[in-house]
Structure formats: C-alpha cells, structure tokens
Protein backbone atom coordinates (compact mmCIF):
# COMPACT_ATOMS: atom_id res chain seq x y z
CA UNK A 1 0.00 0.00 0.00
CA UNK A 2 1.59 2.95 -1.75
CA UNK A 3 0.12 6.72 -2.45
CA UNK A 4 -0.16 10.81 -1.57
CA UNK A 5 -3.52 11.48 -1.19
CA UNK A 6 -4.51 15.44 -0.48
CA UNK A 7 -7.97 16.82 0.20
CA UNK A 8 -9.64 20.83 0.62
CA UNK A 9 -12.02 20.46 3.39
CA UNK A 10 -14.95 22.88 3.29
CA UNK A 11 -15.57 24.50 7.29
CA UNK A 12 -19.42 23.29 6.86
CA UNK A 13 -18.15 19.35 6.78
CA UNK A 14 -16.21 20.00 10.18
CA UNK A 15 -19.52 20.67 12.36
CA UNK A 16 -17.94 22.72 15.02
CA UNK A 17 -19.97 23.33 18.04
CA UNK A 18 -19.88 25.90 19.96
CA UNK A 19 -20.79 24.23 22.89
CA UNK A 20 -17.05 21.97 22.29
CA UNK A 21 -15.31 25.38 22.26
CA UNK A 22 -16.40 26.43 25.55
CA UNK A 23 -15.56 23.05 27.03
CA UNK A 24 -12.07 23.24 25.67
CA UNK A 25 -11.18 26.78 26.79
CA UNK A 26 -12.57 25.81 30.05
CA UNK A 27 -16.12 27.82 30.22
CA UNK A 28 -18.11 24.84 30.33
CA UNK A 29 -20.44 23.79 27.48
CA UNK A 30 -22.68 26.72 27.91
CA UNK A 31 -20.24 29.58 28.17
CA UNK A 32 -21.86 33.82 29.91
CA UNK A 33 -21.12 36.50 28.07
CA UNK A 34 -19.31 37.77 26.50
CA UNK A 35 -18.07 34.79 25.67
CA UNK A 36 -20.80 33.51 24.20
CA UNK A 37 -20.93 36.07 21.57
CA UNK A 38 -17.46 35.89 21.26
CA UNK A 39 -17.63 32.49 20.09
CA UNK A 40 -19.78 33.44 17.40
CA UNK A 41 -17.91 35.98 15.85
CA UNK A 42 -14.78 33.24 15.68
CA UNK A 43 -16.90 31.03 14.13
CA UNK A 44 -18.51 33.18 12.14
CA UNK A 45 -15.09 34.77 10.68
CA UNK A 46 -13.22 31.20 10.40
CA UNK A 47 -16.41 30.15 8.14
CA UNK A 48 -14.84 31.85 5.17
CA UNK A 49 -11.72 29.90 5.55
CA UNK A 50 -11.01 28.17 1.90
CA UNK A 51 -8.40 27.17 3.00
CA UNK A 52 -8.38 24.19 5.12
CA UNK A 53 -6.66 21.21 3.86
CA UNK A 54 -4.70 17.91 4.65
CA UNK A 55 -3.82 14.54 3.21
CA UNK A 56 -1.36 11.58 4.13
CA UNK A 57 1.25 9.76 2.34
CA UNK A 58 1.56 6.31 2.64
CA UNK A 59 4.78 4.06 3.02
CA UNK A 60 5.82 0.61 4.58
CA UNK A 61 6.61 0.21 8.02
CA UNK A 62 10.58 -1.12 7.90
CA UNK A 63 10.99 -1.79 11.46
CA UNK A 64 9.32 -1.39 14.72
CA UNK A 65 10.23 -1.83 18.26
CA UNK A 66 8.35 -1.33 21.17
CA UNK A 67 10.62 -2.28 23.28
CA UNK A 68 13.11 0.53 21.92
CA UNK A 69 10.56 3.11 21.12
CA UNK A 70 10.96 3.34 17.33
CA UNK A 71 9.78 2.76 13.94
CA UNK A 72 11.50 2.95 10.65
CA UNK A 73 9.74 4.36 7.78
CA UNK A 74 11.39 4.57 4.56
CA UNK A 75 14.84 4.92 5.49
CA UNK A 76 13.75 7.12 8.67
CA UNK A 77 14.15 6.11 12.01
CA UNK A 78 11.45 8.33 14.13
CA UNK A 79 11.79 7.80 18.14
CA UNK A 80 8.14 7.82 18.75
CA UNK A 81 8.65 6.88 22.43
CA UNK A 82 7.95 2.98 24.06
CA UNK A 83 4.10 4.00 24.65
CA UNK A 84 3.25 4.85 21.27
CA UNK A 85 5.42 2.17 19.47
CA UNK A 86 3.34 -0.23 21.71
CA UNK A 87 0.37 1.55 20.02
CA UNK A 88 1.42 0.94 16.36
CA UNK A 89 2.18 -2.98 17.15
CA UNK A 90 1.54 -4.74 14.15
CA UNK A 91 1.82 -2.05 11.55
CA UNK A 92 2.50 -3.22 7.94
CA UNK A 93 2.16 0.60 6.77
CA UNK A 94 2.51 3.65 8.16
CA UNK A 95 -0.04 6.66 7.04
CA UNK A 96 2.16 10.32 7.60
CA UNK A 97 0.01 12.82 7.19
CA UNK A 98 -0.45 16.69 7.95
CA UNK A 99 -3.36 19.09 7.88
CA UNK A 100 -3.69 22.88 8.47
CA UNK A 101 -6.80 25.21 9.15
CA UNK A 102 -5.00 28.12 7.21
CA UNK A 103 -3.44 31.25 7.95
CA UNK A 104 -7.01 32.45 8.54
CA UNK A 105 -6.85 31.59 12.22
CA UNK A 106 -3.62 33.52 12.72
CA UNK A 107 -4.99 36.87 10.77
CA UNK A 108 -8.12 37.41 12.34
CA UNK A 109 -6.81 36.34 15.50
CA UNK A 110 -3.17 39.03 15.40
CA UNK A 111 -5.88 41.48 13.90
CA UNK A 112 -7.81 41.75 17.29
CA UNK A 113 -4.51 41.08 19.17
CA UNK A 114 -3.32 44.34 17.38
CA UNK A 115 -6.21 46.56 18.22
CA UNK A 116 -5.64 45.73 21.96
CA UNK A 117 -8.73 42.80 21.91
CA UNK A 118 -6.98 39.79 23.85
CA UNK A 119 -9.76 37.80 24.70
CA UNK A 120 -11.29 38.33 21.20
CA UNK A 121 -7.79 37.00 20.24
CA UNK A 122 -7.82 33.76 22.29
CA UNK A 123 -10.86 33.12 21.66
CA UNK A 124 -10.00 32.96 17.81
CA UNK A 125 -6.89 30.70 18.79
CA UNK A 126 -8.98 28.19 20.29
CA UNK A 127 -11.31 28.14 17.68
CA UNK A 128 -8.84 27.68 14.92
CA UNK A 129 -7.37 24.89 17.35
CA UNK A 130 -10.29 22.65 17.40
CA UNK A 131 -10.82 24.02 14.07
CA UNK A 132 -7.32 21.94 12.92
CA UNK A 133 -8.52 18.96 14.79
CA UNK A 134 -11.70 18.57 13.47
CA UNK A 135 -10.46 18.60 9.70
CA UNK A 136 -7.93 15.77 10.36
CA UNK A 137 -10.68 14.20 12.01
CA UNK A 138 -12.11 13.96 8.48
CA UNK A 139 -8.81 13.41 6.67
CA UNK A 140 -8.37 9.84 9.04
CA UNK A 141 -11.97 9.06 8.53
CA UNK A 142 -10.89 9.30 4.58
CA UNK A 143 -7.95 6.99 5.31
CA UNK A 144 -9.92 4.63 7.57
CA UNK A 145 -12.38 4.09 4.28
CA UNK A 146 -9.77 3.81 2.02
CA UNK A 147 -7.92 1.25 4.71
CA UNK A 148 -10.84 -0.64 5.04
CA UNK A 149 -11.23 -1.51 1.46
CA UNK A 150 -7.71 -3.29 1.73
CA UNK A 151 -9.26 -5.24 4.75
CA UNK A 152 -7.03 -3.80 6.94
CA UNK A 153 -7.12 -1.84 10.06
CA UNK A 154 -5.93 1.33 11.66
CA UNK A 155 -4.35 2.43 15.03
CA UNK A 156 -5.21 6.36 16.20
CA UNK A 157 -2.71 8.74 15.36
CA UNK A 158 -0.32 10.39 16.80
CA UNK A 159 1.82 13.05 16.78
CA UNK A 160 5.25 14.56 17.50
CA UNK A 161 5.36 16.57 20.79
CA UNK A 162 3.01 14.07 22.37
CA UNK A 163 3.06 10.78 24.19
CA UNK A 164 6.86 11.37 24.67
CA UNK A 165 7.11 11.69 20.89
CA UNK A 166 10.26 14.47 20.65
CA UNK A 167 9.22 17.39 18.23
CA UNK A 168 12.32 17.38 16.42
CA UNK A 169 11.01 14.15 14.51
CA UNK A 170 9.02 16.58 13.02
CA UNK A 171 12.27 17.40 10.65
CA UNK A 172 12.21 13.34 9.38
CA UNK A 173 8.49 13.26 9.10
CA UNK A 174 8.69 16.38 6.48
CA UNK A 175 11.21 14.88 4.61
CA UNK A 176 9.17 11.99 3.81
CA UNK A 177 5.86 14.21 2.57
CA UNK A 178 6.09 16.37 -0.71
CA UNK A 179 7.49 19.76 -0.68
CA UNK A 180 4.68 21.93 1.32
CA UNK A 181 2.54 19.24 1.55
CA UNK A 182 -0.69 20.34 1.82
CA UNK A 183 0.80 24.20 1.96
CA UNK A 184 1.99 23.41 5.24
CA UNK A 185 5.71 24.19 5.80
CA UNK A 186 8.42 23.52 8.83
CA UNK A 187 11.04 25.71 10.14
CA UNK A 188 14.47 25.12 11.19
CA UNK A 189 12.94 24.55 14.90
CA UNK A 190 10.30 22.17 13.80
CA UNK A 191 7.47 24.54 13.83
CA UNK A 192 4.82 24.40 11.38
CA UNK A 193 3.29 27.18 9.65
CA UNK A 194 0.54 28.07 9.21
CA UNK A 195 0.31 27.54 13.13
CA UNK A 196 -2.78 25.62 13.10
CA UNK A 197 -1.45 22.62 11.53
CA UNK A 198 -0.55 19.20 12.70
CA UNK A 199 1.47 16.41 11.71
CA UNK A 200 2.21 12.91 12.71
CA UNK A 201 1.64 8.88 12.04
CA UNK A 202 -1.42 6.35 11.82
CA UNK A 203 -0.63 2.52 11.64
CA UNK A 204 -1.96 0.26 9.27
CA UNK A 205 -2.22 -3.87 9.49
CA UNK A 206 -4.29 -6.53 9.47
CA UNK A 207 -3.27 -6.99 13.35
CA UNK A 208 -3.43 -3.22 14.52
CA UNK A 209 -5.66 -2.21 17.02
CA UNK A 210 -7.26 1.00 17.34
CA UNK A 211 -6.57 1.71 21.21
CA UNK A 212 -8.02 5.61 21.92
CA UNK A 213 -6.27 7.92 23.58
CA UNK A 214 -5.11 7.43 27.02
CA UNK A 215 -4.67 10.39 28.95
CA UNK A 216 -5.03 9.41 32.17
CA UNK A 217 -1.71 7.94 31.89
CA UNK A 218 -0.13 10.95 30.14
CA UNK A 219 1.51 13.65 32.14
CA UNK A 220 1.21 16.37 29.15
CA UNK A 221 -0.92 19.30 30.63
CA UNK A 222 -1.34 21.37 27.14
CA UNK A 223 -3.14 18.76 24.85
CA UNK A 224 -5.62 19.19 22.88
CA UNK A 225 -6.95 15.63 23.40
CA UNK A 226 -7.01 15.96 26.75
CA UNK A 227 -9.09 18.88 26.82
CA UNK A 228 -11.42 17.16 23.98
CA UNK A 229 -11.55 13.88 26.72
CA UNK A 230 -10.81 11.53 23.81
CA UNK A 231 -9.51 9.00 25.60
CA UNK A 232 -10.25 5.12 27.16
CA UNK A 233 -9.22 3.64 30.19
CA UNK A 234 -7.30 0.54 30.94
C-alpha cells in the first residue's frame, strides 16, 4: 500500500460546536457573556476559511520496536517513544500525514490582538485549534475508508510533541511528505506554519488495534486531546 492522497475540506463538513469550544477553553459547554458572543464571531469569521486542507502519504513500516521506542519508515528512524510504538504494534504501513486550518486563524486572530482585543484573540486561537482537529478528524476518517477496502485496520494517530514523541522528529516526518505538503511548511525549529497545523503517524495492518487515547496515563498538561476527553481507560 503505496500513495499521496490530499484533500480541501470545506468549514461546513467540520460541524464545530460551539458548545465543544467552551468546554475546551474551560467555560463549560454553555459559556456567559461575553463569551458567548465571542464564540460566534470566531466562528462566524473562520467560516470563510477556503483554505483548510490535509492529506497523508503512505509508506511501509521497515521496522518497529516497542521495546526501543521506534519505527522505521522509509529509510527514517522516528523515536516515537515505548508507549506509542506499543500503540502501532503490528503495523505493515505507516499513514504520515499533515493538515492545516490556514493562515485564517492567525490573521483574524493578530488582527484583534493588534487593536488591543486579547480575549477576542484567544478566543480565535482556540477556535482555529479545534478548528485543525476537526479537519484531520475527516482526513483519518478518509484513510480509515480507504484502509478498510484493503481489509485492513488502523491504530489512532499520533503526533510529535506528544506521548513522549520528541518534536524534532518533526524534521524526518517532512522529509518523507512532498514539498509543502498540503501548503503546510516547517522551520528550522520544527514549527509548522501556518500555526494551526498538525502532523504525525497512523498505523496500518491486518493486526493493529485502534486503542483511543489514554490520557489518564499521560503527564502532558497542554493537549488538545485531553481537553477534547478523547480517551479510554485501561
């Protein structure tokens, strides 16, 4: 199982709720004002976004040790960490992918940094964050079809930065996708622009298993899954 696969994701297929938004920044699912209307206007202003996009590319898995914390993907040898090698048992193929919500989030959101607004601002951030999330929620649901058909199956993904998973590993992953890949690019320090991307693995075999995310055992305190609760317990 060989391929790039890219996809344009219009903001109506994500379905954001505001009621997730004011769970993840910590307001509860039914947030006072202002923040209520605040929430509007981000979604509101992100809805013209034409620019959300992501895709994977798909390679063999080489080598993989859980017991050393790494897999080998086409000549790359990524040190994903012992808990999410354990994750990825099994894989035949391994699914890199990256997605970004634009550089809308990051201009509407500097705009009302720039006129003084920070909460405006934030509020925007978060948006765009969940924003991100959803559309490689719909990007893996694309690979998970196309997976299927093979009659295979397909771990969670995962990405640098968490789960132990060093960011630098960001540089190998790149190097693996085409040039700006989905117009997503990486500096010298392994951040991706536009900001509101992300980046990382899925496993594919006939013997994966699809395990959740488990962050009661994780001692990360800014994660984006843990504030969405996507997670299952042992």
């Amino acid at each position: 199982m060989k391929g790039t696969f890219s996809y344009k994701i219009d903001f109506s297929e994500i379905e954001l709720e505001k009621q997730e938004i004011s769970s993840f920044m910590g307001l509860g699912p039914i947030p006072d004002e202002p923040f209520g209307s605040m929430i509007d206007i981000a979604i509101e202003l992100l809805s013209e976004n034409k620019n959300i996009e992501g895709g994977f590319v798909l390679k063999p898995v080489e080598e993989l040790s859980a017991k050393d914390g790494i897999i080998e993907v086409d000549g790359q040898t990524f040190t994903i960490g012992k808990m999410i090698a354990s994750f990825l048992r099994n894989a035949e193929y391994a699914a890199l992918f990256t997605c970004t919500a634009g550089l809308e989030v990051e201009k509407w959101s500097n705009k009302y940094k720039d006129e003084g607004d920070f909460v405006q601002s934030y509020v925007i951030d978060a948006t765009g964050s969940l924003l991100v999330e959803g559309a490689m929620d719909l990007v893996y649901e694309k690979l998970k079809n196309m997976v299927t058909l093979n009659n295979l199956n397909i771990t969670n993904r995962y990405s640098p930065g968490y789960c132990q998973w060093k960011v630098f590993d960001q540089q190998k992953l790149f190097s693996l996708l085409p040039q700006n890949f989905c117009n997503v690019k990486l500096s010298e320090s392994s951040l991706m622009s536009p900001v509101k991307s992300v980046s990382g693995i899925v496993g594919i075999g006939k013997d994966v298993k699809y395990m959740g995310y488990i962050c009661d055992t994780c001692s990360s305190k800014n994660c984006v899954y843990r504030s969405k609760k996507m997670y299952i317990k042992h």
